[in-house]
Protein backbone atom coordinates (compact mmCIF):
# COMPACT_ATOMS: atom_id res chain seq x y z
CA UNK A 1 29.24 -19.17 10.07
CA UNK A 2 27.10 -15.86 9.47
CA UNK A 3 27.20 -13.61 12.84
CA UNK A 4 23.07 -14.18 13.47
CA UNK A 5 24.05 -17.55 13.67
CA UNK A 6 24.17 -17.93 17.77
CA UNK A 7 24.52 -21.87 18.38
CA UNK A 8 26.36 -22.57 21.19
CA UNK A 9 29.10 -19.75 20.28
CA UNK A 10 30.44 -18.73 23.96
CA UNK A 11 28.88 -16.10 25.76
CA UNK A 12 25.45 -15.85 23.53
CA UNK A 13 22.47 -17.63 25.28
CA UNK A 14 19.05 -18.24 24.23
CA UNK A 15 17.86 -15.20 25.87
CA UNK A 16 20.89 -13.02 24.13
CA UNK A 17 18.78 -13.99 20.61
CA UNK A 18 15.46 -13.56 22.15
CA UNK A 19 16.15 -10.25 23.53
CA UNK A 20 17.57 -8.89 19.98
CA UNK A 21 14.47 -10.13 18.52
CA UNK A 22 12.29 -8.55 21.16
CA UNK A 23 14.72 -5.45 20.55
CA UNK A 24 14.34 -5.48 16.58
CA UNK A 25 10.44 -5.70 17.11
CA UNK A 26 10.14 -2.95 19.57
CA UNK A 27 11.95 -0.56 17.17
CA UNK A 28 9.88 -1.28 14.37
CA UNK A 29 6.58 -0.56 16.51
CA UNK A 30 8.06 2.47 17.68
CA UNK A 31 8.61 3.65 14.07
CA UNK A 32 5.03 3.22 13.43
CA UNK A 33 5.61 0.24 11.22
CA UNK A 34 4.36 -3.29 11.58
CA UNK A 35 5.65 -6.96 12.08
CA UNK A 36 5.38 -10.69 11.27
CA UNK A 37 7.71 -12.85 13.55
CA UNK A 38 7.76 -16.69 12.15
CA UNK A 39 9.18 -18.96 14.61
CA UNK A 40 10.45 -22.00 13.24
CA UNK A 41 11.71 -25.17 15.48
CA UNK A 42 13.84 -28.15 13.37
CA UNK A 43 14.59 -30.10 16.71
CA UNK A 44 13.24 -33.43 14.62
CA UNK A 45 15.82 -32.23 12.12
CA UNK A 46 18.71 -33.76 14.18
CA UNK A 47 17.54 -37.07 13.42
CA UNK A 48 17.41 -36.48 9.59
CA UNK A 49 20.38 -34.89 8.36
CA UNK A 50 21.94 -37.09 5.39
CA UNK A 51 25.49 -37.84 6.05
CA UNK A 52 26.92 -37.44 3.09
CA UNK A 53 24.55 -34.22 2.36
CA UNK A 54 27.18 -32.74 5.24
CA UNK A 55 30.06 -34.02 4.67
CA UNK A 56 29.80 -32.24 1.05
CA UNK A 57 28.60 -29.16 2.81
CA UNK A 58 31.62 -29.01 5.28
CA UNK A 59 34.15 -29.20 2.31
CA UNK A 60 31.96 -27.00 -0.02
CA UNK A 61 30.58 -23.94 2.45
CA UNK A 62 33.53 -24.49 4.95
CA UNK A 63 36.49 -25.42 3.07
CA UNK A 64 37.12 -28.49 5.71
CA UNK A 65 39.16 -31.10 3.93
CA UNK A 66 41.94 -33.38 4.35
CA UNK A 67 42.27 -34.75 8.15
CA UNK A 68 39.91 -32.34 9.63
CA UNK A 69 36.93 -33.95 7.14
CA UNK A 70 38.14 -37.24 7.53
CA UNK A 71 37.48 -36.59 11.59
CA UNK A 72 33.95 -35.50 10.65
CA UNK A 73 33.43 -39.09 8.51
CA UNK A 74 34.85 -41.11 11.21
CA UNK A 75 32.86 -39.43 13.49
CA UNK A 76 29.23 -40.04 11.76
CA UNK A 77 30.39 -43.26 10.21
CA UNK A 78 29.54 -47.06 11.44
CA UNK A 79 27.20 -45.60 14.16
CA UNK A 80 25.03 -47.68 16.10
CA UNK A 81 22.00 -47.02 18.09
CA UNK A 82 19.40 -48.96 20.33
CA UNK A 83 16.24 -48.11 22.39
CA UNK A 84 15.71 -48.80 26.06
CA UNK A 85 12.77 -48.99 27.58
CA UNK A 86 12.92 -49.56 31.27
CA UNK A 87 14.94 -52.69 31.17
CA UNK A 88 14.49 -53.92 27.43
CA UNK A 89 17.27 -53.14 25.01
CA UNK A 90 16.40 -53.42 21.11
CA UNK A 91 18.99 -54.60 18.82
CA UNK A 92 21.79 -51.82 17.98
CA UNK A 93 20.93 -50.55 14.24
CA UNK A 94 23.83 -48.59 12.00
CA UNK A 95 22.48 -45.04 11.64
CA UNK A 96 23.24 -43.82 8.00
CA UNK A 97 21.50 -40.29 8.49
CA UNK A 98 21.20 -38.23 12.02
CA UNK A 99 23.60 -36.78 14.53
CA UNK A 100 24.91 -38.75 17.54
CA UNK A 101 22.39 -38.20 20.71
CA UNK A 102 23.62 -36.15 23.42
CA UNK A 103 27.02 -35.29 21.98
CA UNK A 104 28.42 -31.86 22.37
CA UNK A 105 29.55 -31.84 18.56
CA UNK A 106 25.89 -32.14 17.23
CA UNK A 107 24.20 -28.86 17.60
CA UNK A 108 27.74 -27.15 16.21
CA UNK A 109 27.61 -29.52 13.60
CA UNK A 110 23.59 -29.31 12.90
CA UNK A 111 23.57 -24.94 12.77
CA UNK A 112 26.86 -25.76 10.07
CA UNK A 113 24.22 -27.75 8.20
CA UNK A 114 21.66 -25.77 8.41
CA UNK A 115 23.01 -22.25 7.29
CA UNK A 116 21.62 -21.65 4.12
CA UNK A 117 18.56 -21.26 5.63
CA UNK A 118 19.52 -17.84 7.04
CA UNK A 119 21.11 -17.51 3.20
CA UNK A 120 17.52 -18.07 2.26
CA UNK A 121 15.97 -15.84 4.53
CA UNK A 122 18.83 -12.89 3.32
CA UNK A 123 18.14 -13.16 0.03
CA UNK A 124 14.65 -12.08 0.34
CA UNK A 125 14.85 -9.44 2.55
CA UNK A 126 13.94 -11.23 5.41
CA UNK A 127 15.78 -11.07 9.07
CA UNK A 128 16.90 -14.47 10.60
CA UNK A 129 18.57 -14.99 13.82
CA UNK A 130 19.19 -18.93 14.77
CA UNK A 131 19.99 -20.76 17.87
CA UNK A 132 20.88 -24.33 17.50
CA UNK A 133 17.42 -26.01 15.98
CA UNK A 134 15.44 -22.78 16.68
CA UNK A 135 14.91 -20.24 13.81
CA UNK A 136 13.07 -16.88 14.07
CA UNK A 137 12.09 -14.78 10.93
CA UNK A 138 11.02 -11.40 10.94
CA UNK A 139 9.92 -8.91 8.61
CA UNK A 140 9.25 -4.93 8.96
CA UNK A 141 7.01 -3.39 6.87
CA UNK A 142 5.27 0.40 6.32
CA UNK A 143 1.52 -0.47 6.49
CA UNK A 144 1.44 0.91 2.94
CA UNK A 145 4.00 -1.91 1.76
CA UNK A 146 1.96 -4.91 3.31
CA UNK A 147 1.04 -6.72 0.41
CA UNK A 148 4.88 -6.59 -1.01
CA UNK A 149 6.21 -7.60 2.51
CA UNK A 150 3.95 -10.32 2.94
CA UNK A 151 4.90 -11.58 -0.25
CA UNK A 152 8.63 -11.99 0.45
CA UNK A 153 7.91 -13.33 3.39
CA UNK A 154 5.81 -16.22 1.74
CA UNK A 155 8.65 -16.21 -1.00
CA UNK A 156 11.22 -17.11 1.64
CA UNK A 157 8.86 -19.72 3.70
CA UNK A 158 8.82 -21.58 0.12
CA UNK A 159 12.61 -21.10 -0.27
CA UNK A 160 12.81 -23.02 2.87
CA UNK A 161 10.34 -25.58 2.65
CA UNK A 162 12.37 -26.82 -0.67
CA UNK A 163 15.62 -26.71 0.89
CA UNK A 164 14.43 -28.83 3.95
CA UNK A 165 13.08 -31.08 1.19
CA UNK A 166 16.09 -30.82 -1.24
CA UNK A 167 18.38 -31.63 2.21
CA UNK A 168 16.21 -34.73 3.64
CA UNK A 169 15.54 -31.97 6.33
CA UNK A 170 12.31 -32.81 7.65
């Protein structure tokens, strides 16, 4: 897991990310320069992510195999889940995609998931801190170098639109 990746890791709180990204704007006014901060929230991601899309990715990105992946498929597989509204229960359905509501695993395993986004976000320049489904990018830029900045910034808001769209992560 890259280090701006925050989820859940003991010790680092929402606020820990929030302040650094407060922190890394602040500098950049005080140089003089500007700032675009794009905050991006996946929380109806949790209910999307393909199984087998993350099983791969644990083995590929993570090198998690043998007994240790087969806990991951046991724990996603042969799912069920209902709906209860005050005191009317629908049927149980098998959930093929999604992590398990409430669980303590699921953000861990979501931010594993969803870490080529800040791969993404590196690759054009752009700075990326994550917390669970909560993604902030920010860009500095000499007032001279707007147009270019802007650009990558687009660039890497594309990037990550297919990738969301490539993963079922939408």
């Amino acid at each position: 897991m890259l280090l701006s990746s925050h989820s859940y890791c003991c010790c680092i709180r929402t606020h820990v990310v929030l302040l650094r990204v407060c922190n890394d704007l602040l500098q950049t006014v005080d140089r003089g320069d500007e700032a675009v901060l794009v905050l991006l929230d996946f929380s109806a991601a949790f209910d999307t992510i393909d199984h087998l899309v993350l099983i791969a990715r644990l083995e590929e990105r993570y090198g998690i195999t043998d007994k240790a992946l087969d806990w991951f498929v046991s724990y996603l597989e042969n799912r069920k889940q209902a709906v209860a509204v005050e005191t009317a229960l629908s049927d149980a359905l098998l959930m093929d995609c999604g992590m398990p509501q409430g669980s303590v695993a699921g953000p861990v395993i979501f931010t594993m998931y969803s870490a080529p986004i800040e791969d993404i976000a590196s690759s054009n320049g752009i700075e990326c801190m994550t917390y669970a489904d909560d993604t902030q990018l920010h860009i500095s830029m000499n007032p001279s170098n707007r147009d270019v900045s802007v650009s990558k910034l687009e660039q890497c808001l594309a990037d990550i639109k297919s990738w969301t769209v490539r993963n079922k992560f939408s």
